[in-house]
Protein backbone atom coordinates (compact mmCIF):
# COMPACT_ATOMS: atom_id res chain seq x y z
CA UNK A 1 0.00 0.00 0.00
CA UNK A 2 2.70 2.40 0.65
CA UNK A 3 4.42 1.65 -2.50
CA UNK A 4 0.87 3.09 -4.76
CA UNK A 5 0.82 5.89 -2.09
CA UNK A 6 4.37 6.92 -3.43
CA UNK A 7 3.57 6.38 -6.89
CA UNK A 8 1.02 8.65 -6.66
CA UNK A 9 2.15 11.33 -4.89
CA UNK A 10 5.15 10.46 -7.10
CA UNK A 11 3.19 11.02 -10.50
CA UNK A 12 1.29 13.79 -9.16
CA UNK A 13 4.75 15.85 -8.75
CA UNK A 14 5.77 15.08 -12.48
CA UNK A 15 2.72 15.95 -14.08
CA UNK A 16 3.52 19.42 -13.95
CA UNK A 17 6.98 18.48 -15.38
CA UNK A 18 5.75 17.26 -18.16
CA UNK A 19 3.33 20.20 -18.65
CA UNK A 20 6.55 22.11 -19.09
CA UNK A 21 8.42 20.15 -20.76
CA UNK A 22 5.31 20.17 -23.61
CA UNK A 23 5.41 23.65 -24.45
CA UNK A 24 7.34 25.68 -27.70
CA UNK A 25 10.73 26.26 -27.40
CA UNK A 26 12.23 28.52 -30.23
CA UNK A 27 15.98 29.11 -30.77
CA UNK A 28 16.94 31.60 -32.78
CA UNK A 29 20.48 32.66 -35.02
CA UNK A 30 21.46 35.29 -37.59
CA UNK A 31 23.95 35.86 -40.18
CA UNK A 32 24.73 39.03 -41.92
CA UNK A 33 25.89 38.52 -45.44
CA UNK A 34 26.87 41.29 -48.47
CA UNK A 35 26.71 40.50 -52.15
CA UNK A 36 30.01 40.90 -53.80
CA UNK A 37 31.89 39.66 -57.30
CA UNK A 38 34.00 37.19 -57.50
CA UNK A 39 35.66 36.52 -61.13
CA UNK A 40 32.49 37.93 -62.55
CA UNK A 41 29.89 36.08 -60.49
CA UNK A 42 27.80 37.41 -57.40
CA UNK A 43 27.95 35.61 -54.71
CA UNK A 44 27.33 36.47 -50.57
CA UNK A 45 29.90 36.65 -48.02
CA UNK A 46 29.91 37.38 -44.45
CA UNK A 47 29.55 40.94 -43.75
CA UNK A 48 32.89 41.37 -41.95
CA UNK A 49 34.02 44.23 -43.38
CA UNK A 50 31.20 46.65 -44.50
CA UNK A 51 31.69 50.16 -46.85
CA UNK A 52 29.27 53.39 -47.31
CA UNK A 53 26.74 52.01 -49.58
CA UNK A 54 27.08 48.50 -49.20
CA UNK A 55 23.65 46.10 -49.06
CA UNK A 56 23.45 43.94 -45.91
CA UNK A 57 21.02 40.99 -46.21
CA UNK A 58 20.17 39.58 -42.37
CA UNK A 59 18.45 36.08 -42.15
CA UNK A 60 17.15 35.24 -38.63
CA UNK A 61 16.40 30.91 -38.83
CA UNK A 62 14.55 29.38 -36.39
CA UNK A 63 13.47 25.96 -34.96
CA UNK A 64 10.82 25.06 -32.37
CA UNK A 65 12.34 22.56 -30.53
CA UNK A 66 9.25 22.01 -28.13
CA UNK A 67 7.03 19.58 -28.24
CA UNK A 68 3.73 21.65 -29.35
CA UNK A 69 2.84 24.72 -32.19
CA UNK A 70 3.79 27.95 -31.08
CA UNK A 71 1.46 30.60 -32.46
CA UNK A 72 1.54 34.26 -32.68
CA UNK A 73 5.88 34.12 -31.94
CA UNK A 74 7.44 37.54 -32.25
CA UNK A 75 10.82 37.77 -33.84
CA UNK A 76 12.05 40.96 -32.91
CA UNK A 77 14.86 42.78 -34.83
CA UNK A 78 16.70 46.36 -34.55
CA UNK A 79 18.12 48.11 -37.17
CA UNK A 80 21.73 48.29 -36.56
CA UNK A 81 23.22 51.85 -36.14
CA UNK A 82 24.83 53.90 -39.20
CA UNK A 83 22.39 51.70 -41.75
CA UNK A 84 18.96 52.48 -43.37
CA UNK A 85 16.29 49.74 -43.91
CA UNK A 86 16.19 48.86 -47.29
CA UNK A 87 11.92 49.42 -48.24
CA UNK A 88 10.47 46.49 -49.21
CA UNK A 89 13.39 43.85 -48.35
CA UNK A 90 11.70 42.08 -45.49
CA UNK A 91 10.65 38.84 -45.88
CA UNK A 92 9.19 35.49 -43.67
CA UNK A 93 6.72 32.64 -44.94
CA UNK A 94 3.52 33.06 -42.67
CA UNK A 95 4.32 36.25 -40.69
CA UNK A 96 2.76 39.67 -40.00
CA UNK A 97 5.46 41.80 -40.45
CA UNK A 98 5.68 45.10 -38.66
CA UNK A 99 8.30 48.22 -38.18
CA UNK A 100 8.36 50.80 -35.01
CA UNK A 101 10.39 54.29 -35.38
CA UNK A 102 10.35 54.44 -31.43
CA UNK A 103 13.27 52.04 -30.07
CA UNK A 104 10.45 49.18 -30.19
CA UNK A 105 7.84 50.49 -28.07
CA UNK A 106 5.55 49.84 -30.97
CA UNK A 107 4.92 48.38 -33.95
CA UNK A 108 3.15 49.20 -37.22
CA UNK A 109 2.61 48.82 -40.90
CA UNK A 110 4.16 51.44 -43.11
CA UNK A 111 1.29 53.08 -44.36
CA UNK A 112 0.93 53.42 -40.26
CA UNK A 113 3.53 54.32 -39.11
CA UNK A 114 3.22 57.57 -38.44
CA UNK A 115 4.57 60.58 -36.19
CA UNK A 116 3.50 64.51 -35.54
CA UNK A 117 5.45 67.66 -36.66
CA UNK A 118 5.10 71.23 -34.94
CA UNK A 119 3.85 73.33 -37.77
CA UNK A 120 5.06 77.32 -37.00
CA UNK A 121 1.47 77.91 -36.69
CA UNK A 122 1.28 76.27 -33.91
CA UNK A 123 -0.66 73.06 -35.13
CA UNK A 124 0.92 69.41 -35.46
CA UNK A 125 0.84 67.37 -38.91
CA UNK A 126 0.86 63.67 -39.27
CA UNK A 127 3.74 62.32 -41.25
CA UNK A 128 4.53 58.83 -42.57
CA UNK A 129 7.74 57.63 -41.42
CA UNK A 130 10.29 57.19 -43.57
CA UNK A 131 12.47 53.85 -43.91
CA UNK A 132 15.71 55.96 -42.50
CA UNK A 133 13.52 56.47 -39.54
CA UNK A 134 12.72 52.30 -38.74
CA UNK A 135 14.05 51.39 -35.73
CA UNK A 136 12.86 47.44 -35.31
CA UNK A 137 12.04 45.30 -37.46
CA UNK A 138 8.87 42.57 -36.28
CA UNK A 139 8.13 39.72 -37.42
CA UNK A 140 4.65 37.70 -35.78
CA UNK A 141 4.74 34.43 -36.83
CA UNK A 142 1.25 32.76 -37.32
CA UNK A 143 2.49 29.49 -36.77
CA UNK A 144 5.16 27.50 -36.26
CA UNK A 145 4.59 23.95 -35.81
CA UNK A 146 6.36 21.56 -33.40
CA UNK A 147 10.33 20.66 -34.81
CA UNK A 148 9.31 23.35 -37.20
CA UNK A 149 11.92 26.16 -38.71
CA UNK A 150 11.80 28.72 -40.77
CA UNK A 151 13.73 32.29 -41.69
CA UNK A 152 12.81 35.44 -41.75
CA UNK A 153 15.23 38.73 -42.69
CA UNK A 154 15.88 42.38 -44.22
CA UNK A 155 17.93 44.11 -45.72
CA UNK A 156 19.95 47.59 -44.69
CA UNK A 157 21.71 50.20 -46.10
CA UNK A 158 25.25 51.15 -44.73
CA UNK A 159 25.32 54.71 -44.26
């Protein structure tokens, strides 16, 4: 009788474990690459050494290593300082993506994205935020199944 007691109080203690240990589990890595010529071909190269002017291309993979979906996962990316995001580079198979302009506060479509000027009159204008002014990059990721990957990435100007 003691030996069931234990057993249950046993398997009561790992259910929870288990619970855990069922969940998403995404791990993430990037690579920054640059398209160069090389005896008359293009090809990409790590971006070791970048120049005024040069194209970076950033490619975020990522695997769910849990054992269930995950849904709605934000990848979250900053522009990197002394680049511009290139408009219209950003790519990712099944995702929402999204830009901020505020240090990733928050997030919005282009056509949203939006900020307020002080007019000398006195009254504030609504602008559309211009790609120099992207902060973040965000991608939301409908879904992303169990041992599931996929990539996502943009591209940047160096200044």
């Amino acid at each position: 009788m003691r030996k069931i007691i234990l057993l249950l109080v046993a398997a009561v203690f790992l259910m929870p474990a288990a619970e855990v240990l069922a969940k998403p589990l995404l791990t993430m890595s990037i690579k920054a690459e640059k398209e160069v010529i090389i005896n008359n071909e293009k090809t990409m190269v790590a971006a070791d050494k970048v120049e005024s002017g040069d194209v970076i291309t950033y490619v975020i993979s990522y695997v769910n290593t849990g054992d269930e979906d995950a849904t709605d996962a934000n990848v979250d990316d900053p522009i990197p300082n002394g680049t511009v995001y290139v408009l219209g580079s950003a790519f990712g198979d099944n995702a929402d993506i999204t830009f901020s302009i505020d240090g990733g506060k928050t997030f919005k479509k282009p056509s949203l994205l939006t900020y307020e000027i002080k007019l000398p009159n006195g009254k504030t204008e609504k602008k559309i935020a211009s790609p120099e002014q992207y902060t973040h990059v965000r991608w939301t990721i409908n879904k992303i199944s169990a041992h599931g990957s996929g990539q996502v990435g943009f591209k940047v100007k160096v200044k």
